[in-house]
C-alpha atoms as a PDB file:
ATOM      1  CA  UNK A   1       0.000   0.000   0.000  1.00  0.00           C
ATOM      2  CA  UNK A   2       1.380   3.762  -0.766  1.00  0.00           C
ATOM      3  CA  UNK A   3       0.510   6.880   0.989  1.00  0.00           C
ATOM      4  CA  UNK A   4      -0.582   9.613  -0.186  1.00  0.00           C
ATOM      5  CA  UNK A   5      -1.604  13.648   0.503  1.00  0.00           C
ATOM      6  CA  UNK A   6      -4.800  15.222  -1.732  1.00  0.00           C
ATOM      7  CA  UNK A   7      -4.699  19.383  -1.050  1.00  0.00           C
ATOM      8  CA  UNK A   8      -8.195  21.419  -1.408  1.00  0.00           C
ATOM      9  CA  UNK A   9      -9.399  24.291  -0.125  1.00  0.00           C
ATOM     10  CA  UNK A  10     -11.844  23.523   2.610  1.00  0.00           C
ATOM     11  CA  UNK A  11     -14.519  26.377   1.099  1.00  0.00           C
ATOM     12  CA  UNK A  12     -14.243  24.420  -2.310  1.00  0.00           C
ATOM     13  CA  UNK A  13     -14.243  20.857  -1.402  1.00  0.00           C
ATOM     14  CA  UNK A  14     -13.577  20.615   1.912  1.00  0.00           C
ATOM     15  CA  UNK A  15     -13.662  17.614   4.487  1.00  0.00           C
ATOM     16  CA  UNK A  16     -18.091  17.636   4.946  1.00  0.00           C
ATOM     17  CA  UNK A  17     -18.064  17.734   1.433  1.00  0.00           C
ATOM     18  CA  UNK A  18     -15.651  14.401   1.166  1.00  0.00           C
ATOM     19  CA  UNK A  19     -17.451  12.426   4.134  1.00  0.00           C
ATOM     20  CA  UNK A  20     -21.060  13.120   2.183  1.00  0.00           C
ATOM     21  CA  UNK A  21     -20.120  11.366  -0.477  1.00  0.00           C
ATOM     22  CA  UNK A  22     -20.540   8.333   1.509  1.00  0.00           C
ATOM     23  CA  UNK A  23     -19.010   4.744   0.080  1.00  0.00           C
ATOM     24  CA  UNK A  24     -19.149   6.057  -3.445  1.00  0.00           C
ATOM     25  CA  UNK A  25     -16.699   8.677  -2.902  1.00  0.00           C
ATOM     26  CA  UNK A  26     -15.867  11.494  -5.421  1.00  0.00           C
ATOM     27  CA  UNK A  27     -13.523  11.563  -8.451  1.00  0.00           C
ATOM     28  CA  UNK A  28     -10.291  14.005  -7.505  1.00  0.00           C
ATOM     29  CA  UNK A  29     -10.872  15.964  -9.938  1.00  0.00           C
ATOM     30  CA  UNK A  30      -9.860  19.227 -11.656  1.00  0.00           C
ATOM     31  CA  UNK A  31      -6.682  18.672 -11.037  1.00  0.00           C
ATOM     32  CA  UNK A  32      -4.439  20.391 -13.807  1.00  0.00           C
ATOM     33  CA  UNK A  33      -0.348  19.745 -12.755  1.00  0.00           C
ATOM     34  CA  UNK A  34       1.361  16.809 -14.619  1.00  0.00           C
ATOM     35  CA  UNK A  35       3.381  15.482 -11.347  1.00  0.00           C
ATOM     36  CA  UNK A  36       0.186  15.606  -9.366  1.00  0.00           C
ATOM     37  CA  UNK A  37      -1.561  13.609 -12.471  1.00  0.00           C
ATOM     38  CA  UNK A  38       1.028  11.254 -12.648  1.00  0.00           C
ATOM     39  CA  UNK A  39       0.740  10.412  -8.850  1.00  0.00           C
ATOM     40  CA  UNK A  40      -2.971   9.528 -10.012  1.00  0.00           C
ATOM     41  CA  UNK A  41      -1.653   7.451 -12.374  1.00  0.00           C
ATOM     42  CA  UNK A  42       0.375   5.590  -9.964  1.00  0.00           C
ATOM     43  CA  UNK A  43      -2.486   4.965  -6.819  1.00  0.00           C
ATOM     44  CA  UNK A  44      -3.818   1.459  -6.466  1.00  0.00           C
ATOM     45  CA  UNK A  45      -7.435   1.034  -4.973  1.00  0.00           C
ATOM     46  CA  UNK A  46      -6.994   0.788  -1.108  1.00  0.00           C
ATOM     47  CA  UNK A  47      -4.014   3.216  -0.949  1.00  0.00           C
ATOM     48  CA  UNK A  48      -4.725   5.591   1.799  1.00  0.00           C
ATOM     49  CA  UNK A  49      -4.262   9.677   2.062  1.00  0.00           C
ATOM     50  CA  UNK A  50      -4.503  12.422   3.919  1.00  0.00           C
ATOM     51  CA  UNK A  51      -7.025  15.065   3.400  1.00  0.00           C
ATOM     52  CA  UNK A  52      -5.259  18.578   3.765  1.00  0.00           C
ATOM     53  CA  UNK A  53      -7.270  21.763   3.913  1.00  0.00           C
ATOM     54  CA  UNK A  54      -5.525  24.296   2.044  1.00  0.00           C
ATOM     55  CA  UNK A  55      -5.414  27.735   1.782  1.00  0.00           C
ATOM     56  CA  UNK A  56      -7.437  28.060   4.922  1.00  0.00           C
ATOM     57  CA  UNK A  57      -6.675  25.816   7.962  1.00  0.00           C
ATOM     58  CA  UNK A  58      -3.612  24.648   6.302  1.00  0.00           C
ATOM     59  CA  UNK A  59      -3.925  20.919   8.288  1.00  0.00           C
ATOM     60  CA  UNK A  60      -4.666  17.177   7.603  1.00  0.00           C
ATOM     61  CA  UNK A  61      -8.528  16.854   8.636  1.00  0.00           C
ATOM     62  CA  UNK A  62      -8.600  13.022   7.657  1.00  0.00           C
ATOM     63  CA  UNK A  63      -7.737  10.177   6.239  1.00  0.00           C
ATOM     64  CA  UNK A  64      -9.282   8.860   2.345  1.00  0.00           C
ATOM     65  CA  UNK A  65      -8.433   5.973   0.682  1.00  0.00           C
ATOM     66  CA  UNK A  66      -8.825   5.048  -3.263  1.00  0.00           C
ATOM     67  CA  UNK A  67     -11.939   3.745  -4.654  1.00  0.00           C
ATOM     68  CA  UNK A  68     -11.200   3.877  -8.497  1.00  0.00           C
ATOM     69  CA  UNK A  69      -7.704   3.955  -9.927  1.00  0.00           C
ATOM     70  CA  UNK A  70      -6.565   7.089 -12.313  1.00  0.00           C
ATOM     71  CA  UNK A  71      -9.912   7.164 -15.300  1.00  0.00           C
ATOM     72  CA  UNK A  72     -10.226  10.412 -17.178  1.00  0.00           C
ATOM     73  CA  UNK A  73     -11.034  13.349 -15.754  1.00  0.00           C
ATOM     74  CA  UNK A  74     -14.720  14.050 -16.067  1.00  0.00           C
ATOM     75  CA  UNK A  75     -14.467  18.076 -16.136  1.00  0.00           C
ATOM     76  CA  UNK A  76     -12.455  18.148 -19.211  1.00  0.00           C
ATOM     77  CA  UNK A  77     -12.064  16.357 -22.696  1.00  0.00           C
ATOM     78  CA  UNK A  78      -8.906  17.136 -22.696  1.00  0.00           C
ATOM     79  CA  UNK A  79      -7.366  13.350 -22.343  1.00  0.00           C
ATOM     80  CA  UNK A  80      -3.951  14.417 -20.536  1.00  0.00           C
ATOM     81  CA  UNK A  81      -6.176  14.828 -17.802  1.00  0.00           C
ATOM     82  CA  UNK A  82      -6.795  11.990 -15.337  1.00  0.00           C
ATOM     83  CA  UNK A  83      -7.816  11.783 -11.918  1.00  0.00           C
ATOM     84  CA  UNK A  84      -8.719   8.668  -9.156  1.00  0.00           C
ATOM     85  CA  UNK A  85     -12.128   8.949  -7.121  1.00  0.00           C
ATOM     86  CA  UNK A  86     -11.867   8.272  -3.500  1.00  0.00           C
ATOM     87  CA  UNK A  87     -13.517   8.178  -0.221  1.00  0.00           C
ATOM     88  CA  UNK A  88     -13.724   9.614   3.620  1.00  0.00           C
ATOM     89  CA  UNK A  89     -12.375   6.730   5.935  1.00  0.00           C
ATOM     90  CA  UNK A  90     -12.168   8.787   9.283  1.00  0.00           C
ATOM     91  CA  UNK A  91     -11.414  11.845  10.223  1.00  0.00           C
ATOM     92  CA  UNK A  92      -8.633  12.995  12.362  1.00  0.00           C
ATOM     93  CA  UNK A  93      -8.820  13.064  16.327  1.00  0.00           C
ATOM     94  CA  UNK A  94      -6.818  16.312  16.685  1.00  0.00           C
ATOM     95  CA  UNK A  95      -6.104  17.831  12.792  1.00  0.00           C
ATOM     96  CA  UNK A  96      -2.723  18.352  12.263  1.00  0.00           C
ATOM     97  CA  UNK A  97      -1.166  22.059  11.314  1.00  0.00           C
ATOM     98  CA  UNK A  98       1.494  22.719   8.630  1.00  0.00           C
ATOM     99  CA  UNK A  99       3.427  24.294  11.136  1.00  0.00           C
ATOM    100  CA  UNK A 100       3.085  21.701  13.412  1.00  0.00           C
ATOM    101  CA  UNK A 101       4.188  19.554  10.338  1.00  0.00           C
ATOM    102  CA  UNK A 102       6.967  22.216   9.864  1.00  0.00           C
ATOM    103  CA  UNK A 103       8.161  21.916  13.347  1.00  0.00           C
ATOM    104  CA  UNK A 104       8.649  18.266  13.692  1.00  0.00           C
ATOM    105  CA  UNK A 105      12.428  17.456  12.045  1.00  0.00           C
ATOM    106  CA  UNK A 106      11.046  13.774  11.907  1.00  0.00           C
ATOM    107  CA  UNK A 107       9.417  15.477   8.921  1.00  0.00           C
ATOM    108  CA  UNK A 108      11.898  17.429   7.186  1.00  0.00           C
ATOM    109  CA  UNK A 109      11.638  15.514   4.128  1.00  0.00           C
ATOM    110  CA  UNK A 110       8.492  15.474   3.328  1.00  0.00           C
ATOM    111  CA  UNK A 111       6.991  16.934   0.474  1.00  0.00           C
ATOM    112  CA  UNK A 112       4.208  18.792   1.773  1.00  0.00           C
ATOM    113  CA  UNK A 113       6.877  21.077   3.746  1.00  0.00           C
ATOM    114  CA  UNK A 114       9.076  20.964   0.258  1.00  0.00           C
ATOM    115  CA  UNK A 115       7.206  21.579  -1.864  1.00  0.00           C
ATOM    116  CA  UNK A 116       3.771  22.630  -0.432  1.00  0.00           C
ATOM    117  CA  UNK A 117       1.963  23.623  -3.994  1.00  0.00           C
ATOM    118  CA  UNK A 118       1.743  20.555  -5.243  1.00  0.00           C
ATOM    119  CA  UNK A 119      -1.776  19.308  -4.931  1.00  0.00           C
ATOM    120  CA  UNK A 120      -1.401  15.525  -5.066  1.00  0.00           C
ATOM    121  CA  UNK A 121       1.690  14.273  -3.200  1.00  0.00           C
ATOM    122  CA  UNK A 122       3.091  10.967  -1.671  1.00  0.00           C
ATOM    123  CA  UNK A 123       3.834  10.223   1.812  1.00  0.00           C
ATOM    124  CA  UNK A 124       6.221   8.237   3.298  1.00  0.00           C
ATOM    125  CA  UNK A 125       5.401   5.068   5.486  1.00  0.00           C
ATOM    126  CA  UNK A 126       7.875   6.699   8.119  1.00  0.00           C
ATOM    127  CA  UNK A 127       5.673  10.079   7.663  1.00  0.00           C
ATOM    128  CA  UNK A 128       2.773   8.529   7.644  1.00  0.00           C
ATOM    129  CA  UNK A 129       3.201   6.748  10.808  1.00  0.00           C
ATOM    130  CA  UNK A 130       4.462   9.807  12.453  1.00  0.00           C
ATOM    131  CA  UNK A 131       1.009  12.299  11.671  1.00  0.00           C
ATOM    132  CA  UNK A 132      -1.366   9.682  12.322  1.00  0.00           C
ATOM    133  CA  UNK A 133       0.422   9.802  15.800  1.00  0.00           C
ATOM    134  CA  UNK A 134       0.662  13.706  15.884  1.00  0.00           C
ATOM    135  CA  UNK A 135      -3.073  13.534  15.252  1.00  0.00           C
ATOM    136  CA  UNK A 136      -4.082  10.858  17.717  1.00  0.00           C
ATOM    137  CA  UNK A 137      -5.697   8.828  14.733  1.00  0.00           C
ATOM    138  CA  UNK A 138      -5.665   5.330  14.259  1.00  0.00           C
ATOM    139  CA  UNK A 139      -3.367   3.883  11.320  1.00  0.00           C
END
């Protein structure tokens, strides 16, 4: 299984919007950066992520897992465009803060405090592992 990190801004799609969707989950779509496609492409159903508000909160609300691997993306017909659809497994105890995140040098690698524009990222086991903890959430 691989980890993984899905950005949105929470007055967009936030978390409430992901958990509504029930079992079905939601395609990730919209999504319109070739690295953060090309993670997509690489997620196998069951892979788990976090679900990071953005732009506002700027903290990992929850965790989502894949329901349906990288299809095209249904908001354009554009085919360069692919996306995966996935769904709310729980949300976090305590959400945890990017500067939280930023503070912890367990975490100095990780992409989110890299390179934190990237919408779609991966997450290390080690990292993973390490913000479930910071978030008093079940693995």
């Amino acid at each position: 299984m691989a980890y993984w990190l899905f950005k949105s801004e929470p007055d967009v799609w936030g978390w409430d919007h992901q958990t509504a969707k029930g079992e079905q989950g939601e395609e990730w779509d919209g999504v319109r950066n070739y690295q953060a496609r090309n993670n997509m492409r690489a997620m196998k159903l069951g892979d788990k992520g976090f679900f990071y508000h953005s732009r506002t909160g700027l903290e990992i609300v929850g965790i989502v897992e894949v329901c349906a691997e990288a299809h095209p993306d249904s908001t354009t017909d554009d085919d360069r465009w692919d996306c995966v659809d996935i769904k709310a497994v729980r949300p976090f105890v305590k959400p945890v803060s990017l500067e939280t995140i930023k503070a912890d040098p367990r975490l100095s690698e990780m992409v989110l405090v890299n390179n934190s524009r990237l919408s779609v990222q991966p997450v290390s086991e080690d990292e993973w592992r390490i913000i479930c903890d910071l978030g008093q959430t079940e693995i």
